[in-house]
Protein backbone atom coordinates (compact mmCIF):
# COMPACT_ATOMS: atom_id res chain seq x y z
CA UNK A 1 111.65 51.33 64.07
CA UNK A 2 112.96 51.24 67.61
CA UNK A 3 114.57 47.50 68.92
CA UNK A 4 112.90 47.47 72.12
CA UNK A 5 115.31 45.42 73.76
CA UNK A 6 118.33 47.31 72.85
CA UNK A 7 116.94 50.56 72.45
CA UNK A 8 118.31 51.11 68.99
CA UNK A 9 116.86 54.22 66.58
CA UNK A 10 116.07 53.15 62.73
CA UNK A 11 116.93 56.25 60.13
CA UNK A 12 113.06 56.39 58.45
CA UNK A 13 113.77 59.32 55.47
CA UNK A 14 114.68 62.79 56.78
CA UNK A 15 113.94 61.78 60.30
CA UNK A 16 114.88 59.08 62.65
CA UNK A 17 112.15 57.02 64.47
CA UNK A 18 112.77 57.17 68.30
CA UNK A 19 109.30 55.05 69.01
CA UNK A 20 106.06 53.70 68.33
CA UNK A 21 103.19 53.16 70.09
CA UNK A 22 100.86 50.14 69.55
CA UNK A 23 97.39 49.36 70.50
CA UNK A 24 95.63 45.75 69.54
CA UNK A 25 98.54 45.47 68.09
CA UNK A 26 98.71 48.43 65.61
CA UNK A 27 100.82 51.19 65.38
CA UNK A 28 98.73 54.09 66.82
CA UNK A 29 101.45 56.95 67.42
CA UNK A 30 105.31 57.50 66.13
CA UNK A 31 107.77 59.69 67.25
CA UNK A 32 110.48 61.01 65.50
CA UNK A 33 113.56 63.33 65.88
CA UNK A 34 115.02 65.39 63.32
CA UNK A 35 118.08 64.42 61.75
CA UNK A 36 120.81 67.54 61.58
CA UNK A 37 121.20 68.61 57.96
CA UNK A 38 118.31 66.91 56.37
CA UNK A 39 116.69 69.56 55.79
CA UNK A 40 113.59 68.77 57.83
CA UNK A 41 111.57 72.21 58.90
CA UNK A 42 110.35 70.17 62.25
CA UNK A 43 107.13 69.67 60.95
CA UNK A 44 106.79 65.97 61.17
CA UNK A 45 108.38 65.45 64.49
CA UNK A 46 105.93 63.60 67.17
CA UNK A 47 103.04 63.31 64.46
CA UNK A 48 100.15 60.40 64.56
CA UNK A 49 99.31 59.78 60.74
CA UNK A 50 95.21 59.79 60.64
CA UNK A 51 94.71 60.32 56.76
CA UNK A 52 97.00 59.75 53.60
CA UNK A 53 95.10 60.06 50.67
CA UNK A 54 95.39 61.00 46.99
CA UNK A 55 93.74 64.47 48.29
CA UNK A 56 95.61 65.06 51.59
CA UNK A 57 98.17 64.24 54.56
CA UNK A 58 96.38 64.92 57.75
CA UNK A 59 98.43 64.08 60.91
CA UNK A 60 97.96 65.04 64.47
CA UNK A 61 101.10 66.49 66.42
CA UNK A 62 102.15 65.65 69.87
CA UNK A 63 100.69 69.03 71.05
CA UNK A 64 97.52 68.18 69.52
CA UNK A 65 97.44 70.18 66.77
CA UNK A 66 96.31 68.84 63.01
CA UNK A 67 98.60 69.28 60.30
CA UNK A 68 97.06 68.94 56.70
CA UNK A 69 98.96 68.86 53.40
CA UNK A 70 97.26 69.11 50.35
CA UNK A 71 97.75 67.06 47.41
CA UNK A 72 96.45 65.62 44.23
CA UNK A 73 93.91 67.16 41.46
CA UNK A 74 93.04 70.95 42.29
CA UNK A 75 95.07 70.92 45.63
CA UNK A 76 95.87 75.40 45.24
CA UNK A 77 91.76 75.43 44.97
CA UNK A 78 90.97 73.07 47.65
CA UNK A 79 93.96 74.56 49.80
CA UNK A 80 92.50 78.13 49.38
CA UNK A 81 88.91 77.19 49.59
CA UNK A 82 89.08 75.41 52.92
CA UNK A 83 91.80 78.01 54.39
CA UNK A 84 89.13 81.11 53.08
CA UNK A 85 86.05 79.24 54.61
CA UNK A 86 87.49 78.49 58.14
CA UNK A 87 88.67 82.26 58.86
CA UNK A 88 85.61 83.50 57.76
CA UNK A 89 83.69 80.64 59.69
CA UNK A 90 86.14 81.98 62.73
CA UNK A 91 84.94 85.83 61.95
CA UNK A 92 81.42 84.73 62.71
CA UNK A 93 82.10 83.08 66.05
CA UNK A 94 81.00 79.80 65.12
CA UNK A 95 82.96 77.59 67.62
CA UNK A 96 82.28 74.19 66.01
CA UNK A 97 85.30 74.38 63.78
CA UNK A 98 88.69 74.18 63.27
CA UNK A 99 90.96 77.16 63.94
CA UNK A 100 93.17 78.33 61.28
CA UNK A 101 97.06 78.57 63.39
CA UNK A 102 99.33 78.38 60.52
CA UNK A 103 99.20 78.35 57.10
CA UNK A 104 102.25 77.95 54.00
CA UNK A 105 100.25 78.53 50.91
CA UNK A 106 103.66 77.46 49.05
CA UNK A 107 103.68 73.72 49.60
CA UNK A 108 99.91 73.64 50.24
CA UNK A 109 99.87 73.71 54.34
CA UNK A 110 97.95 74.30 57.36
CA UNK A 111 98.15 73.53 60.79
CA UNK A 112 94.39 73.95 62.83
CA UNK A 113 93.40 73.29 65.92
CA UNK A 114 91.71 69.84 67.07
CA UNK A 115 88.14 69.13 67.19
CA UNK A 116 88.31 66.02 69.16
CA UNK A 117 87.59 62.28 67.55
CA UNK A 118 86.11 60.90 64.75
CA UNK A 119 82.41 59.92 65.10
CA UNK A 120 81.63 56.32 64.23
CA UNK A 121 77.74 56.20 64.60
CA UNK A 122 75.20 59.37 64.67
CA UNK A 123 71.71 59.38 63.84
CA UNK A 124 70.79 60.69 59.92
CA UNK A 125 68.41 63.19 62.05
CA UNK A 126 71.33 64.24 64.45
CA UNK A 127 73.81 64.60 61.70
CA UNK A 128 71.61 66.82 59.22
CA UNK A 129 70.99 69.21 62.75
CA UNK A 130 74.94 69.24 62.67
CA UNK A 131 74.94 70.34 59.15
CA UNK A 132 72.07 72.80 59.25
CA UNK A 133 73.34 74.43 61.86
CA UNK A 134 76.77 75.00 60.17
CA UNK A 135 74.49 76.69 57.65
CA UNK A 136 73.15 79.17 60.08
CA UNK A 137 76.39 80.69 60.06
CA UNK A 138 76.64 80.96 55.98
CA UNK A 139 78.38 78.12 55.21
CA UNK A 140 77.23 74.77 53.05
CA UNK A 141 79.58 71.99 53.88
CA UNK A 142 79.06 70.27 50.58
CA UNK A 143 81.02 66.87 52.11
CA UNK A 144 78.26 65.99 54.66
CA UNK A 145 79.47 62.65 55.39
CA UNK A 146 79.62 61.11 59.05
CA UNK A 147 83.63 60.87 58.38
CA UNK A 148 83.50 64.87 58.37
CA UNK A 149 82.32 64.91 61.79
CA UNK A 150 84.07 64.64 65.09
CA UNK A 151 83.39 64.67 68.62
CA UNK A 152 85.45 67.22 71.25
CA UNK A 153 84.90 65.75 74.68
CA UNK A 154 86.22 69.21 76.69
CA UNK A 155 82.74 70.48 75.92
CA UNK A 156 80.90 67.51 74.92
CA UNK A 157 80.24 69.04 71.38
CA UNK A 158 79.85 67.78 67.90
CA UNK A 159 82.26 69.66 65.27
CA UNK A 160 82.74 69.66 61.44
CA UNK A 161 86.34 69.15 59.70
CA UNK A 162 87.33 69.31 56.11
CA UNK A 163 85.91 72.35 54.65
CA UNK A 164 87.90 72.34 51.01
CA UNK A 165 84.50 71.72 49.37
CA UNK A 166 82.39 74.20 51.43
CA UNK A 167 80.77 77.15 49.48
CA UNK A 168 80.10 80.40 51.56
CA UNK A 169 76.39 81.19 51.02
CA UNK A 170 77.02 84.73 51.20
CA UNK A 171 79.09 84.61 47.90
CA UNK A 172 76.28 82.40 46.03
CA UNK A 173 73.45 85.07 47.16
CA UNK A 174 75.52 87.79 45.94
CA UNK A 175 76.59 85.93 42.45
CA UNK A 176 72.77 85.48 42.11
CA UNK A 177 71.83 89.07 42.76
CA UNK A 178 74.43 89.99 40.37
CA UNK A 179 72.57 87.91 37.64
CA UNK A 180 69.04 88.90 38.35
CA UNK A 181 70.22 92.67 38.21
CA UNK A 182 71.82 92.48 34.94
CA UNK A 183 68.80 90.52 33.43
């Protein structure tokens, strides 16, 4: 951690902390700086921590951007699923989403683009609209929890994150053709 008064940097792991930003007395935002030779790829410099579960490290970069790593029981599956479900989400224009910027499907990471804020109160009936209409553009979000909704001010529009659970209708209407056909 930083000494305020003297201005002194703290070595934290791979990276040194330059500063941290508090609010109500919490630590909302910490920047760091690379150290040389510690084999850091840059990834976790200027990142606000949001979510670190048994399932995933979510963090949100200076420039805005989310960076997820995922972690924990069936993370390849999970990684692929969500990954698979916001490009094709993305090929059908729906604009309620994440973007897919970056992806390293060898340590189980993606960087998207931000869909504003978390949500902390939404009407049941409000919420299920959110969902349904997610569904009009073939996808079941299978998580539809408040916590997977957020709220992007530039347009004053509700979005929906974390898609590792979603099932593309498309593929479950074709897997039940297949069986009716071969019945």
């Amino acid at each position: 951690m930083t000494d305020w008064e003297t201005g002194t940097r703290v070595k934290h792991g791979v990276c040194q902390l330059d500063s941290e930003i508090f609010l109500g007395g919490r630590i909302v935002v910490r920047f760091f700086t690379s150290l040389p030779g510690d084999g850091d790829d840059g990834r976790m410099m200027g990142m606000h921590e949001i979510k670190d579960t048994q399932r995933a490290l979510v963090r949100i970069g200076y420039d805005g951007r989310v960076h997820k790593t995922f972690r924990g029981p069936k993370a390849e599956e999970r990684f692929a699923n969500e990954v698979r479900v916001l490009r094709y989400l993305e090929e059908r224009g729906c604009d309620f989403v994440p973007r897919v910027l970056e992806v390293d499907e060898e340590s189980l990471y993606m960087v998207t683009s931000n869909c504003g804020s978390r949500v902390d109160h939404l009407g049941e009936a409000r919420m299920a609209e959110i969902y349904q209409e997610l569904e009009g553009f073939g996808v079941r979000h299978e998580d539809a929890f408040l916590r997977n909704i957020t709220y992007r001010r530039s347009d004053g529009r509700f979005c929906v994150i974390d898609f590792e659970f979603a099932t593309i209708l498309d593929e479950v209407n074709d897997a039940e053709q297949g069986g009716k056909a071969g019945e």
